[in-house]
Protein backbone atom coordinates (compact mmCIF):
# COMPACT_ATOMS: atom_id res chain seq x y z
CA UNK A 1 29.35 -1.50 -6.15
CA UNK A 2 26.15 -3.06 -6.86
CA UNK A 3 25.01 -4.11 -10.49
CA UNK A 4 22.98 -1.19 -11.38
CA UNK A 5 22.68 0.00 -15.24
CA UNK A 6 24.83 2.82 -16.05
CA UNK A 7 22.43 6.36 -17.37
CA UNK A 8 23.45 9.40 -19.14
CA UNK A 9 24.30 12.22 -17.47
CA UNK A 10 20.95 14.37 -16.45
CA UNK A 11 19.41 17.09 -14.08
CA UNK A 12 18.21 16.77 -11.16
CA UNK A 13 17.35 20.48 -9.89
CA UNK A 14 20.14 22.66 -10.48
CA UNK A 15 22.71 19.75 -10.59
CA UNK A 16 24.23 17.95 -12.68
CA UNK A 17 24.84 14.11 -12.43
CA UNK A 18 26.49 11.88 -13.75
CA UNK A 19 26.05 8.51 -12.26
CA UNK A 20 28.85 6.64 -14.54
CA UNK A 21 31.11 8.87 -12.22
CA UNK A 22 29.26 9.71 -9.32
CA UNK A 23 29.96 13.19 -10.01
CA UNK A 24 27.64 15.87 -9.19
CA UNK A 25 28.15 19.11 -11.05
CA UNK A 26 26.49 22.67 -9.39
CA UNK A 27 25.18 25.59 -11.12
CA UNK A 28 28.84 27.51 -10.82
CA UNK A 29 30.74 24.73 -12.39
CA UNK A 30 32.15 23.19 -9.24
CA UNK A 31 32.12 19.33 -8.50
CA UNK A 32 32.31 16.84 -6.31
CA UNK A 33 32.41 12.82 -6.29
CA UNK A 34 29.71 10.65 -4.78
CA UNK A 35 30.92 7.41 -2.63
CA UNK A 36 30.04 4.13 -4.87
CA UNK A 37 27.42 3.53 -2.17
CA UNK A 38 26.00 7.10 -2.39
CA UNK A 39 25.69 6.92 -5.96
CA UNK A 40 24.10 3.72 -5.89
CA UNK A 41 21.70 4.74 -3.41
CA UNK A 42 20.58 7.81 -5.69
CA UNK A 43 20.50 5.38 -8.93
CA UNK A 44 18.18 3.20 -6.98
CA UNK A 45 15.53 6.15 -6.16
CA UNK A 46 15.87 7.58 -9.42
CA UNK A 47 14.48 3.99 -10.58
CA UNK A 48 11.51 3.58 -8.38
CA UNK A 49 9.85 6.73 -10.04
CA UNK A 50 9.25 8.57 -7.11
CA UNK A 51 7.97 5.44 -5.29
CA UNK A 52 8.91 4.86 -1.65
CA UNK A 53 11.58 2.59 -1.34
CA UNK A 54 11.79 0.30 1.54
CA UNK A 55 14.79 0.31 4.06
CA UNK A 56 14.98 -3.75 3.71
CA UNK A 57 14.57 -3.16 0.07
CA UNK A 58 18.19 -0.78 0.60
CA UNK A 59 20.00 -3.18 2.43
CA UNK A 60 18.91 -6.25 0.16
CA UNK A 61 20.93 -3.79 -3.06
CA UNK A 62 22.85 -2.16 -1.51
CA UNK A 63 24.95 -4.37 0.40
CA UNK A 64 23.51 -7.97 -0.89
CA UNK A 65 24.41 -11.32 1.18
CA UNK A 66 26.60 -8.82 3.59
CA UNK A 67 25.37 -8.16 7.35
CA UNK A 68 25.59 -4.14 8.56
CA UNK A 69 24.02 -1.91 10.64
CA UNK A 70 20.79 -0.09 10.50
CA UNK A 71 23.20 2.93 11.17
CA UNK A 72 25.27 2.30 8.05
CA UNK A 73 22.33 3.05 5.86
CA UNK A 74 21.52 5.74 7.73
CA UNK A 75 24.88 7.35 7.12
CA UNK A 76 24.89 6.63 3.44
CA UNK A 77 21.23 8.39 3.08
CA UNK A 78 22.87 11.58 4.99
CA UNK A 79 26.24 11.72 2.94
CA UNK A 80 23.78 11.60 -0.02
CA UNK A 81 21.69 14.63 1.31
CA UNK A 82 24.45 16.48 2.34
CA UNK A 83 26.16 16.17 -1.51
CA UNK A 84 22.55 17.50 -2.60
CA UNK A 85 22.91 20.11 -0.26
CA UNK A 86 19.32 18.91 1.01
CA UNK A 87 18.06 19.16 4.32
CA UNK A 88 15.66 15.97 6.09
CA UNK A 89 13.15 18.34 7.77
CA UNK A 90 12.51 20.40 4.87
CA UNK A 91 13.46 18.03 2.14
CA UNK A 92 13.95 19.17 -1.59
CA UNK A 93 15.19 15.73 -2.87
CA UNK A 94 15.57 12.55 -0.73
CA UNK A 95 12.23 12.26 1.61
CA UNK A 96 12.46 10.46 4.84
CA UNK A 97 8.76 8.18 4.71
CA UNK A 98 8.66 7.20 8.47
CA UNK A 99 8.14 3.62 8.91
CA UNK A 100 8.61 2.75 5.17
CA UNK A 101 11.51 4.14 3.51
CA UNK A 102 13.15 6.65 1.41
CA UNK A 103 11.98 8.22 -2.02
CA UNK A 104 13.12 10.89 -4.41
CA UNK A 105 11.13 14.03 -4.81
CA UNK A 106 12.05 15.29 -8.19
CA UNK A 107 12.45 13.49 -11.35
CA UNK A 108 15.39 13.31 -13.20
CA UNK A 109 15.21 15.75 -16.38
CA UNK A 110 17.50 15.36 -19.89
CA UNK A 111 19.83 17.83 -19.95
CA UNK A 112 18.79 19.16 -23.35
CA UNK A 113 15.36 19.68 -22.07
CA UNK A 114 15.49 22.49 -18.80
CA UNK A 115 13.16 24.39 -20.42
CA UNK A 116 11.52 23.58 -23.72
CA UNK A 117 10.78 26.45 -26.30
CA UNK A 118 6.99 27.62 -25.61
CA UNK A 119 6.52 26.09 -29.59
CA UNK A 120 6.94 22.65 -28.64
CA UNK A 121 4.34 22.96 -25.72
CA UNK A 122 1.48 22.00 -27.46
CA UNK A 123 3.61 18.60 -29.11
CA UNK A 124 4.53 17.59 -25.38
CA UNK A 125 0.87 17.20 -24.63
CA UNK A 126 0.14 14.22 -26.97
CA UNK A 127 4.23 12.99 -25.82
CA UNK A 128 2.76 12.71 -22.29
CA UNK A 129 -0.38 10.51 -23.89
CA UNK A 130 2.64 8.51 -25.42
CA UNK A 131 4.81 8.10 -22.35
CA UNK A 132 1.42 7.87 -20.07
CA UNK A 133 0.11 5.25 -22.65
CA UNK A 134 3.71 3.08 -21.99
CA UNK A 135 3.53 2.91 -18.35
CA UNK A 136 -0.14 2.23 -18.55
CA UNK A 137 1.21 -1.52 -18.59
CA UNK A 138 3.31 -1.37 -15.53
CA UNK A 139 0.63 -0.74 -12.61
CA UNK A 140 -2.54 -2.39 -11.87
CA UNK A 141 -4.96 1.04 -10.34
CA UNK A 142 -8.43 1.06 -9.99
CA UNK A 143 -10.77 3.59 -8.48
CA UNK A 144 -8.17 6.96 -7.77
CA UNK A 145 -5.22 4.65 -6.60
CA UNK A 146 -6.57 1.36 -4.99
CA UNK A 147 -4.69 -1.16 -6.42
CA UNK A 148 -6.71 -4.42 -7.82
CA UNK A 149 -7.29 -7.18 -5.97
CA UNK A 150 -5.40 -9.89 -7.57
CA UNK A 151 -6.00 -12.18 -9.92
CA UNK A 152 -4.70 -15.67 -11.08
CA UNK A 153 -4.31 -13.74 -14.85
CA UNK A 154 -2.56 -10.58 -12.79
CA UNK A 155 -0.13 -12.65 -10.41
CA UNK A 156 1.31 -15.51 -12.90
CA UNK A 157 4.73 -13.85 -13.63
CA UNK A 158 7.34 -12.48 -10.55
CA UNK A 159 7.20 -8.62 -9.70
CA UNK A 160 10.19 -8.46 -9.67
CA UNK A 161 10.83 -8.54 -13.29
CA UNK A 162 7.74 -6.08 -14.17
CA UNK A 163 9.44 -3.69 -12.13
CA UNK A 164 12.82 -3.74 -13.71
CA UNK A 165 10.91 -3.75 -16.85
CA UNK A 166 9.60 -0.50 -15.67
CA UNK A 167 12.46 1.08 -14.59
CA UNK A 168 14.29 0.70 -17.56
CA UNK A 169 11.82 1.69 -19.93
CA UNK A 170 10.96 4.92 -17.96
CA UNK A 171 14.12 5.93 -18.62
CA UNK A 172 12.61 6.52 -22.04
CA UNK A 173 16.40 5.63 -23.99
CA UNK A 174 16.08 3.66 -27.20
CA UNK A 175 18.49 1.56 -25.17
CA UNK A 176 16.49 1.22 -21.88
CA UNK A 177 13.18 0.99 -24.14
CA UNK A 178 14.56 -2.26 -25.78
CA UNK A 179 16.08 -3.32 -22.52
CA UNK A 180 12.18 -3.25 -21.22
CA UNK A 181 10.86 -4.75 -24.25
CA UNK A 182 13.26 -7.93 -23.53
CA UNK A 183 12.18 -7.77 -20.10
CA UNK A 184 8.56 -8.35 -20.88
CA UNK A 185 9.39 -11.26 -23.43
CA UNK A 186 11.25 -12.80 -20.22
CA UNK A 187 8.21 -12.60 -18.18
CA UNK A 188 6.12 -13.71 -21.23
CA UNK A 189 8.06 -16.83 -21.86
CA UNK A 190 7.05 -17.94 -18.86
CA UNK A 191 4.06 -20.56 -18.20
CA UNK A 192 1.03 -18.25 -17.66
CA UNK A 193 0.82 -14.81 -20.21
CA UNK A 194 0.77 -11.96 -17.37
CA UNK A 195 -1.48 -9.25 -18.42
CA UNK A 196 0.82 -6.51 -17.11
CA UNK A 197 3.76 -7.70 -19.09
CA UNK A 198 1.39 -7.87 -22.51
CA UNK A 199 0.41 -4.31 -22.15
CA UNK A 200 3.53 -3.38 -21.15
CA UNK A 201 5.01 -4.61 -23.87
CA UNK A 202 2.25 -3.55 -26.46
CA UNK A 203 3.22 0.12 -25.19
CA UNK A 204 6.86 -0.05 -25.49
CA UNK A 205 7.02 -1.49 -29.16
CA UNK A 206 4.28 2.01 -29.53
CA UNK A 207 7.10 3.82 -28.30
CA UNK A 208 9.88 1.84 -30.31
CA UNK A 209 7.69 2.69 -33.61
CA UNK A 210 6.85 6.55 -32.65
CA UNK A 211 10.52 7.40 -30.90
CA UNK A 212 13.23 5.28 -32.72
CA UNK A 213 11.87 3.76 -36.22
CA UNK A 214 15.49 3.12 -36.97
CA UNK A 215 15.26 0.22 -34.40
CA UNK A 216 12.65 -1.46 -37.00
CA UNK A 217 14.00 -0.63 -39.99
CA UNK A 218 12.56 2.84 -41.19
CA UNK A 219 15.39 5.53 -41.91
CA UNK A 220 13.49 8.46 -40.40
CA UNK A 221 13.90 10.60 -37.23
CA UNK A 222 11.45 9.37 -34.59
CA UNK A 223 9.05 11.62 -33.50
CA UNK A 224 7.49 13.21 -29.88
CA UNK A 225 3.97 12.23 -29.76
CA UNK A 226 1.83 9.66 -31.36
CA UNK A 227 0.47 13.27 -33.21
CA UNK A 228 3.12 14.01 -34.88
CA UNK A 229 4.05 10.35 -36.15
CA UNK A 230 0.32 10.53 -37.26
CA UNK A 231 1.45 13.83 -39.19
CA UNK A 232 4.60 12.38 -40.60
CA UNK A 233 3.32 8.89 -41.79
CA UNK A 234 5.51 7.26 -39.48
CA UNK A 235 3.11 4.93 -38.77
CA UNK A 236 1.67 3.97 -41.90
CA UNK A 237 5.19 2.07 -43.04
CA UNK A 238 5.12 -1.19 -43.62
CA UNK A 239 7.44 -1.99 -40.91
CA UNK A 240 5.34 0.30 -38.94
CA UNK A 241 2.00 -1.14 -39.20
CA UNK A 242 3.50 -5.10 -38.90
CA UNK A 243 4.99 -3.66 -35.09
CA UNK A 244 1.98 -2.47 -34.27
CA UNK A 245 -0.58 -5.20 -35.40
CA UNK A 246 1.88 -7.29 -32.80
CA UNK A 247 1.38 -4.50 -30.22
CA UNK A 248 -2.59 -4.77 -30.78
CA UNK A 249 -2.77 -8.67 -30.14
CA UNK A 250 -0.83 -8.32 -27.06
CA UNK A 251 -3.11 -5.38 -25.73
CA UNK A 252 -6.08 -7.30 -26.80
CA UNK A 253 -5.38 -10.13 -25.04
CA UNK A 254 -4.16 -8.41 -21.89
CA UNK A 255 -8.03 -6.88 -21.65
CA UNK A 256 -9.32 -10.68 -22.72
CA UNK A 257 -7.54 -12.04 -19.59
CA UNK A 258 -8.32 -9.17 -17.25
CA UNK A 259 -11.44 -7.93 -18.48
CA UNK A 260 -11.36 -5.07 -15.23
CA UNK A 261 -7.48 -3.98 -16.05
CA UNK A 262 -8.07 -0.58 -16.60
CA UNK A 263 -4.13 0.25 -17.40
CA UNK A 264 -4.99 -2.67 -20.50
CA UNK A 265 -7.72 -1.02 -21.87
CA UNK A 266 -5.84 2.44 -21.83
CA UNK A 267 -2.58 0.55 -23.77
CA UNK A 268 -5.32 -0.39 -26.13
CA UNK A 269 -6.42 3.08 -26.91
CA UNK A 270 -2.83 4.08 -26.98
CA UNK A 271 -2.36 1.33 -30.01
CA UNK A 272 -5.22 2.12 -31.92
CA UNK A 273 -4.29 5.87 -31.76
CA UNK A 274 -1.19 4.89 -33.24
CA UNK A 275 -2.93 2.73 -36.26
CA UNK A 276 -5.26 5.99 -36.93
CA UNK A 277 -8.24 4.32 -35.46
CA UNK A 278 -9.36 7.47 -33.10
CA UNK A 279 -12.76 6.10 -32.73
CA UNK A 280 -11.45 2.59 -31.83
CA UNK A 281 -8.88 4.46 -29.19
CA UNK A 282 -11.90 6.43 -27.87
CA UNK A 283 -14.18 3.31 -27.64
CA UNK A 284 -11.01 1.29 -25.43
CA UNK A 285 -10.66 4.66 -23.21
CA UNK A 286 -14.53 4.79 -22.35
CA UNK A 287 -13.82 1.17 -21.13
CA UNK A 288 -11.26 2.18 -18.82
CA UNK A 289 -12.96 5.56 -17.96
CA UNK A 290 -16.21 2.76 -17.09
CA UNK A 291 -13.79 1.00 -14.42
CA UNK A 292 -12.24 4.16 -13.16
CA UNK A 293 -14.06 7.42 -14.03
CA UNK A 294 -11.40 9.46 -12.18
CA UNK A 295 -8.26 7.98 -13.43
CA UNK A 296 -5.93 10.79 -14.54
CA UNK A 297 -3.76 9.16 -17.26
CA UNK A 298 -7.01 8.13 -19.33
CA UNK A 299 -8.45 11.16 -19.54
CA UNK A 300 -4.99 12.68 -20.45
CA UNK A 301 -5.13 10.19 -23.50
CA UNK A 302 -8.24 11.10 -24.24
CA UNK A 303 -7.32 14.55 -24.28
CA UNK A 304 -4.80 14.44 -26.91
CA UNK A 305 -6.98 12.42 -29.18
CA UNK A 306 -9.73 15.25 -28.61
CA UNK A 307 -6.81 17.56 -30.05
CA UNK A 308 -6.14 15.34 -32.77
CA UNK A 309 -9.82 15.52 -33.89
CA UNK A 310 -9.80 19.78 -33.67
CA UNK A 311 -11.79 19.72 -30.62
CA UNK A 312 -9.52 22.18 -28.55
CA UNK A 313 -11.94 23.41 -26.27
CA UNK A 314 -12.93 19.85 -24.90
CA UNK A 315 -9.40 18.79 -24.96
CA UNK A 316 -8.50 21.79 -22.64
CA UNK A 317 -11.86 20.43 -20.40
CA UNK A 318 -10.40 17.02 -20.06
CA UNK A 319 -6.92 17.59 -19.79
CA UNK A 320 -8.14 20.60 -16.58
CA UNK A 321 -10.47 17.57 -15.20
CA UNK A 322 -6.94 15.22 -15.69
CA UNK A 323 -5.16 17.92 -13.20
CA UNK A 324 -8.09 17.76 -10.41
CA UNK A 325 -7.55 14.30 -10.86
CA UNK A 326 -3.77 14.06 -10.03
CA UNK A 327 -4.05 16.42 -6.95
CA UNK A 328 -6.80 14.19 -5.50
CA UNK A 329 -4.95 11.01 -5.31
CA UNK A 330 -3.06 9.48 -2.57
CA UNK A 331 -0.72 6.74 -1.63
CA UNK A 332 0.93 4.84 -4.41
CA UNK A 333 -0.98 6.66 -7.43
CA UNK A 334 0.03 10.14 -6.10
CA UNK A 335 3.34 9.07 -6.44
CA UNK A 336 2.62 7.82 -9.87
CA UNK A 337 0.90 11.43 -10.98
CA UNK A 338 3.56 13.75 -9.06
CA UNK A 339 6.21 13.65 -12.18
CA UNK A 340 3.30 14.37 -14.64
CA UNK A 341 1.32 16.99 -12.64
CA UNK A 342 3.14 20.31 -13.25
CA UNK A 343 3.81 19.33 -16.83
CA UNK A 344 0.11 18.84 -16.72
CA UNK A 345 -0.65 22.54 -15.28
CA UNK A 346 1.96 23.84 -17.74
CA UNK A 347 0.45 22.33 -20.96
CA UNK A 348 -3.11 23.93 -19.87
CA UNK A 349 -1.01 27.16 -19.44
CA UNK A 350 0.24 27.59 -22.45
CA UNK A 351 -3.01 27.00 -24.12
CA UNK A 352 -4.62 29.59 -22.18
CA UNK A 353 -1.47 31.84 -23.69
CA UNK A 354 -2.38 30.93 -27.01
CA UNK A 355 -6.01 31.52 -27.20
CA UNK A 356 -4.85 35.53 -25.23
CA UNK A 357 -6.00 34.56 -22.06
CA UNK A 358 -3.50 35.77 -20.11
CA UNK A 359 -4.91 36.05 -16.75
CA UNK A 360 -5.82 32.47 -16.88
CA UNK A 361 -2.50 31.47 -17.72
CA UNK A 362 -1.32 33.32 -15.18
CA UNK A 363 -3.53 31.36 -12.45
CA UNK A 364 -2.50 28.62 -13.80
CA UNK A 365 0.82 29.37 -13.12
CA UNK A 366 0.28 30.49 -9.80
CA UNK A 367 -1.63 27.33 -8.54
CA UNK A 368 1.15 24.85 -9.60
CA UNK A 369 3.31 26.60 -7.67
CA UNK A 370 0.65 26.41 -4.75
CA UNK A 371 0.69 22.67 -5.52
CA UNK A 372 4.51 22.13 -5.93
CA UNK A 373 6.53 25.34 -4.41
CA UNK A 374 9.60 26.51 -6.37
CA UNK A 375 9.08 24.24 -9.46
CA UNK A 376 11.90 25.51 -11.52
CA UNK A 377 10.06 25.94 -15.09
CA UNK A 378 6.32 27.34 -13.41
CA UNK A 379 8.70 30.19 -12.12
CA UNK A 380 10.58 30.78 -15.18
CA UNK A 381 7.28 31.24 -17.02
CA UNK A 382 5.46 33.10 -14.40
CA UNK A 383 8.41 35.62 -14.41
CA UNK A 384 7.85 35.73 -18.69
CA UNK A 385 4.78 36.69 -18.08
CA UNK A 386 4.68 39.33 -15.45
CA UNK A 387 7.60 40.57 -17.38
CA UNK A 388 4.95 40.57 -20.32
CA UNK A 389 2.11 42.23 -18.49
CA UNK A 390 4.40 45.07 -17.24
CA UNK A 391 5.17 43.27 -13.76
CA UNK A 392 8.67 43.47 -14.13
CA UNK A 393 9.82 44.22 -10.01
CA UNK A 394 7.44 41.27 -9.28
CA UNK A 395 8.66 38.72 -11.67
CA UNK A 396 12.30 40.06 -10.42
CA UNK A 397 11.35 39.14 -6.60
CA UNK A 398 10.02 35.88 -7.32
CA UNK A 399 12.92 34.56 -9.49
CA UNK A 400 15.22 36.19 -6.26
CA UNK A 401 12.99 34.01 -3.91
CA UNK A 402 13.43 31.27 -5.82
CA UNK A 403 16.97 31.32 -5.94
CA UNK A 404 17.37 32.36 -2.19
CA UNK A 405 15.08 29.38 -0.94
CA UNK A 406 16.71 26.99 -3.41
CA UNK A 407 20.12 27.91 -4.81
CA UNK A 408 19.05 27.29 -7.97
CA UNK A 409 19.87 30.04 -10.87
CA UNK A 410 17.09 30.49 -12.97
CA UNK A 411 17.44 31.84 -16.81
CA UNK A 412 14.13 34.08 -16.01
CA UNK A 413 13.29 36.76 -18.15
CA UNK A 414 13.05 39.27 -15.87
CA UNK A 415 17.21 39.18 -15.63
């Protein structure tokens, strides 16, 4: 097998996995065991984030310093499918990219966290900012996904190691997030400070103060969004503030060196958020929002902090404009939004069912699914809600759609 780090077990659709075992595990209880190669193979797309993955890039970990045939990958990719029960013309989970490669079309999800209690909705907004704020440091995107032309300040440090940086820390573990922290201070001990690496490692020591204080001393639970730590005094420890005054030179001087790196500024905003500077935050976000009006994760940043401050009617503006945003993207920073979009749609959702508006939540619901058919949680909360309006036959037919087009058993509320 090839040296790939070892994850919990999680869900990906209505399975199961477990990739210390290469077990999958279906809805009805039944198993079955990956090959080594096939559960390397779905490790390795579960890393690149729903990035396209390159056939040479396959071969090179998959079978490294060993000759095969293109056929042998081939095979390997359709053993996978078939364990998935997923099908290449119509694909649910492994995407054939002709000419480039292979990616993975769902994210994996905890297994504690199928469907979150409509109560903690309104938290997971200002946890996206926080998660959205960490891998602000991991790609360099400009105007709605054109990636910067490079720089001697942006191409000092090997790729190579940003990326694994990035694929453990979106694994968001306190295990992977210290993995990626050492990561960075690899690439930083290196001749020439890389601005990616700074701001990538300003927003995972945010995440190591918010999510696991226990890692820097504080005996406290860590907390879901930068909001909540903000509620809870996390932050103002003393351990607390000393983390993130380190965090704050290294975004600084990630937006010193590249003045134009729009993912710097936004780690910038994410850090002063966290030291209860919201007009500081703002400021760095209208600096990144200068160099790319449209980008998506910005304004969702922006968005929580307008939340933080009580306005909850231009929060709901900004986070709707973040969603137009996502679907309008292409190419690498699609890929980069598709995770985040439904979430996204959701979040807006559920504030429409808290301010009564019903029928707005409702079209919400309805044009994620237009956007990403059969998304497991849209339909579980459409159903709620038709159930809720008196709709009961029709949220019954579209949970039995569901299931017939997917397999997947849904806990709907129409049941």
């Amino acid at each position: 097998m090839t040296n790939l780090p070892v994850t919990a077990p999680f869900r990906l659709g209505s399975w199961t996995v477990d990739l210390a075992s290469g077990t999958l595990t279906n809805p009805e209880g039944g198993s079955e065991r990956m090959e080594p190669k096939v559960s390397d193979l779905l490790r390795i797309l579960i890393e690149a984030e729903g990035h396209v993955v390159s056939r040479d890039a396959l071969f090179e970990r998959l079978w490294p310093g060993t000759i095969v045939g293109e056929d042998t990958l081939s095979r390997t990719v359709f053993k996978l499918r078939k364990a998935l029960g997923d099908a290449p013309k119509s694909p649910t989970f492994v995407e054939t990219v002709p000419k480039r490669g292979y990616r993975l079309l769902q994210a994996p999800q905890p297994l504690q966290q199928s469907v979150p209690p409509r109560r903690m909705r309104l938290a997971a907004i200002a946890a996206s900012a926080v998660l959205i704020g960490g891998v602000a440091g991991m790609l360099i995107v400009t105007n709605r996904g054109n990636v910067a032309a490079p720089s001697a300040a942006i191409t000092a440090a090997p790729i190579t190691d940003i990326e694994r940086a990035t694929a453990r820390y979106m694994h968001f573990t306190r295990a992977d997030n210290e993995a990626a922290i050492e990561l960075y201070q690899r690439v930083l001990s290196g001749p020439a400070p890389d601005p990616r690496a700074q701001a990538g490692l300003a927003g995972a020591l945010v995440q190591r103060v918010v999510r696991w204080p226990r890692a820097i001393g504080i005996d406290a639970d860590g907390a879901t969004s930068i909001e909540e730590a903000l509620r809870r005094g996390l932050v103002d420890r003393a351990a607390a503030k000393d983390v993130l005054a380190q965090a704050s030179q290294l975004a600084e001087a990630a937006t010193r060196r590249a003045p134009d790196y729009v993912d710097g500024w936004r780690i910038v905003g994410l850090v002063r958020s966290a030291q209860r500077d919201i007009d500081g935050a703002m400021a760095a976000y209208r600096e990144a929002l200068k160099r790319d009006p449209d980008n998506w994760a910005v304004q969702i940043n922006v968005s929580e902090l307008q939340h933080i401050e009580g306005n909850t009617e231009q929060s709901y503006a900004t986070l709707s404009s973040a969603y137009d945003a996502m679907r309008s993207v292409s190419g690498a920073e699609r890929d980069r939004a598709l995770p985040w979009r439904a979430g996204i749609g959701l979040i807006i959702a559920e504030k429409d069912l808290d301010a009564g508006r019903l029928d707005a939540a409702e079209r919400w619901y309805r044009r994620i699914l237009r956007d990403e058919p059969f998304h497991e949680e849209t339909t579980q909360k459409l159903a709620a809600l038709l159930e809720q309006t008196g709709r009961e036959e029709e949220g019954r037919t579209l949970c039995a759609t569901h299931e017939e087009r997917t397999g997947a058993l849904l806990a709907c509320a129409t049941d």
